[in-house]
Protein backbone atom coordinates (compact mmCIF):
# COMPACT_ATOMS: atom_id res chain seq x y z
CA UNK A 1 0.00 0.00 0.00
CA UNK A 2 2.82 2.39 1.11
CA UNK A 3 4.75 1.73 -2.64
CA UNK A 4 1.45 2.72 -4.52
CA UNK A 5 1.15 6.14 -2.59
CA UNK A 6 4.61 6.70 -3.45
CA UNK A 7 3.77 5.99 -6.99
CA UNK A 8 0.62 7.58 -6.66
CA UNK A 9 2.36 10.95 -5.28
CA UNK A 10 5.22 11.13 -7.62
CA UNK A 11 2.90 10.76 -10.55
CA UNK A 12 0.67 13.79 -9.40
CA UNK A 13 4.04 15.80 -8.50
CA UNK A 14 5.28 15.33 -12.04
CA UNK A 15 2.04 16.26 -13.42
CA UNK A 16 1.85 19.42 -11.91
CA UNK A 17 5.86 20.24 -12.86
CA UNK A 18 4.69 19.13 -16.56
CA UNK A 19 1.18 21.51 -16.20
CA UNK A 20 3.45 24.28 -14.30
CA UNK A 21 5.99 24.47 -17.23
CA UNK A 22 2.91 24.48 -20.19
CA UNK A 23 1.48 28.11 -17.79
CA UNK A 24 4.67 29.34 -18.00
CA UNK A 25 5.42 28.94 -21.57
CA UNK A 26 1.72 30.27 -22.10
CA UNK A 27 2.54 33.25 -19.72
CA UNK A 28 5.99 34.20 -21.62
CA UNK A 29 4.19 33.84 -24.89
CA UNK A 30 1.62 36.42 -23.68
CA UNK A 31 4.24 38.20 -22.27
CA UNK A 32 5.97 38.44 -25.29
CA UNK A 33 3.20 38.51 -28.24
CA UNK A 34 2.00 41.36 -25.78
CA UNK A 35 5.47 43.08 -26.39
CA UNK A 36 5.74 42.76 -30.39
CA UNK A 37 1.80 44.53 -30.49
CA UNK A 38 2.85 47.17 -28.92
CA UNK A 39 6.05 47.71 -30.87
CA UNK A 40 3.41 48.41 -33.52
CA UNK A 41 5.61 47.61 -36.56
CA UNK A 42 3.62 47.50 -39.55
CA UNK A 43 6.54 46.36 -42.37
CA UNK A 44 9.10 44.23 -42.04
CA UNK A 45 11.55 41.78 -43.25
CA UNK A 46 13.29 38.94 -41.94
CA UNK A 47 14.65 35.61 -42.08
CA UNK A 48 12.95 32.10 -41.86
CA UNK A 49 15.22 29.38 -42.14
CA UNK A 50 12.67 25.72 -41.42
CA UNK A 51 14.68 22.87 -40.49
CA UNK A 52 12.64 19.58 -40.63
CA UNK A 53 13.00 16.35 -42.58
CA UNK A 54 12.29 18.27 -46.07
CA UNK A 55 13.50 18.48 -49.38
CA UNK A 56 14.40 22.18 -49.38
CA UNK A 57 16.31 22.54 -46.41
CA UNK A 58 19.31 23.21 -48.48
CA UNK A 59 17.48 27.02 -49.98
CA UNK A 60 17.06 27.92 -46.52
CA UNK A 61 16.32 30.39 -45.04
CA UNK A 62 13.58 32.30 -46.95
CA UNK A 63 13.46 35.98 -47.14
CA UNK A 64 10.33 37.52 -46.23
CA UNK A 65 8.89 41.17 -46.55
CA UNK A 66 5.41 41.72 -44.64
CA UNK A 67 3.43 45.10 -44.71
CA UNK A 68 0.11 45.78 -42.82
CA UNK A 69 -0.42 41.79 -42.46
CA UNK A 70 0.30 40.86 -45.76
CA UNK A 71 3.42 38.93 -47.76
CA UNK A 72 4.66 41.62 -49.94
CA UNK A 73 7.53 39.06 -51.04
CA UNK A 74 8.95 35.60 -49.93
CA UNK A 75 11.91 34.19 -51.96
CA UNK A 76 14.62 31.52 -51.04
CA UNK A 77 18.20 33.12 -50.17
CA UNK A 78 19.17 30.33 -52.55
CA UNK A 79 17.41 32.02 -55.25
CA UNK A 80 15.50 29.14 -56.83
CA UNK A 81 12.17 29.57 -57.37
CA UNK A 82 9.52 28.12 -54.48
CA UNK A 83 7.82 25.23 -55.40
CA UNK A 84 4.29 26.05 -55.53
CA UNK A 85 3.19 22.67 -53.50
CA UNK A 86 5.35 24.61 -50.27
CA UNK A 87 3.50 27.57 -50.28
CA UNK A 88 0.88 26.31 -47.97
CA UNK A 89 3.34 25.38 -45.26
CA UNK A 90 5.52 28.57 -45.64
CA UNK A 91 2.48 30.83 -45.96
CA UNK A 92 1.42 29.46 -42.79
CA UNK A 93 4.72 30.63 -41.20
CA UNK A 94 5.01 34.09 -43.34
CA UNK A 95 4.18 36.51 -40.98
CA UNK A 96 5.33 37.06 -37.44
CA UNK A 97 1.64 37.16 -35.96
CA UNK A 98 1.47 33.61 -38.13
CA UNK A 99 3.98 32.02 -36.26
CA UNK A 100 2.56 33.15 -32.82
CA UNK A 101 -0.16 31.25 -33.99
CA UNK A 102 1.44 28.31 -34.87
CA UNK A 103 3.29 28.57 -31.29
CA UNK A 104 0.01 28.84 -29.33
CA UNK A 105 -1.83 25.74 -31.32
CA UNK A 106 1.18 24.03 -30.30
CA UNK A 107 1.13 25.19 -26.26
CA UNK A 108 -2.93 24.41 -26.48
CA UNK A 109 -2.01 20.56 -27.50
CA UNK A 110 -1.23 20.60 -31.35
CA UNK A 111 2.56 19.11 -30.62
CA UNK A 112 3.56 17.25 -27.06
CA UNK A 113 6.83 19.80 -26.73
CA UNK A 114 7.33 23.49 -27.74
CA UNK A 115 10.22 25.52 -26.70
CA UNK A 116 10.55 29.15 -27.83
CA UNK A 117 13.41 31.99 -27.17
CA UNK A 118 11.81 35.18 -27.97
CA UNK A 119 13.67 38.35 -29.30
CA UNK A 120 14.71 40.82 -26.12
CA UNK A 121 13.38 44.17 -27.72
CA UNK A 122 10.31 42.99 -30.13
CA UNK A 123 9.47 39.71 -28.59
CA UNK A 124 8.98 38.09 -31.40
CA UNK A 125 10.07 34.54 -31.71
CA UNK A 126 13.76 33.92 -33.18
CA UNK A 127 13.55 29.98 -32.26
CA UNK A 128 10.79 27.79 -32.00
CA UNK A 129 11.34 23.86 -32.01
CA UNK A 130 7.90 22.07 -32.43
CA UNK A 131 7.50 18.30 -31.70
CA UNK A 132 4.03 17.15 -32.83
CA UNK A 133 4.74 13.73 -31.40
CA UNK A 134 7.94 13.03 -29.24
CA UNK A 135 7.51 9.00 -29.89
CA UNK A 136 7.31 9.70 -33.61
CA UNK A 137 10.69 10.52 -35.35
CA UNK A 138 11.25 12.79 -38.46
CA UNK A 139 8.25 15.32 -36.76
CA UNK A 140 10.31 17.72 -35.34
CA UNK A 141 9.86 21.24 -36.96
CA UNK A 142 12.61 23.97 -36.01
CA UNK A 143 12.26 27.57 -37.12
CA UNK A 144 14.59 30.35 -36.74
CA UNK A 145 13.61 34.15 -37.58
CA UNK A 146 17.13 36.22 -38.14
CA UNK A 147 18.21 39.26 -39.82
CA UNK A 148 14.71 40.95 -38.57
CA UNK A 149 14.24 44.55 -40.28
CA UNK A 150 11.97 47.06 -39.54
CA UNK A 151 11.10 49.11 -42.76
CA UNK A 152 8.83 51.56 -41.15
């Protein structure tokens, strides 16, 4: 009887660490989406470089320009042209409010692990590593915003 409280205990304990962590994370991306809103940047243009299990990893990172919400441009550094099959996942990741998004969905249960490092004066994201499904392998999804440039 003693051995299942024990068991019993240390499974609630590391529940609560594991529930603890997922507030905090929520908390810092509040925090931090709160922080790039009120920078109040309307254009912009940065880096995205997607690491995964994918084909085009080698015309990474893209180059993207956003005004007022909108892509005003997305190209590969590489130069070669984007395959038109990749726009859905890129598009989905073209704008910094976009990738907030894809952060939260991922905090409220879309992937088992997120961890994000947020930039010190926009707080924007600059890494994100998602992990849909830790038991899985090739899921992983890591994105890293660089070179971020406000135009206006």
């Amino acid at each position: 009887m003693r051995k299942l409280l024990v068991l019993f205990m240390t499974l609630v304990l590391a529940a609560c660490t594991a529930v603890g962590s997922a507030m905090g994370n929520q908390s810092r991306i509040e925090q931090n989406k709160e922080k790039w809103q009120d920078a109040n940047i309307s254009h912009y243009r940065y880096n995205l470089f997607l690491s995964c299990f994918c084909v085009f990893s080698e015309d990474m990172p893209l180059i993207i320009e956003v005004q007022d919400g909108n892509v005003v441009s997305m190209e590969f550094q590489s130069g070669k042209e984007i395959d038109p099959a990749l726009l859905e996942l890129f598009n989905k990741l073209a704008t910094i409010d976009r990738i907030f998004a894809e952060v939260e969905a991922g905090l409220n249960g879309a992937a088992d692990s997120v961890v994000v490092k947020y930039d010190s004066t926009y707080g924007f994201p600059t890494e994100v590593t998602l992990d849909v499904e830790q038991q899985a392998a090739d899921d992983e999804l890591y994105l890293t915003i660089s070179n971020f440039e406000k135009l206006s």
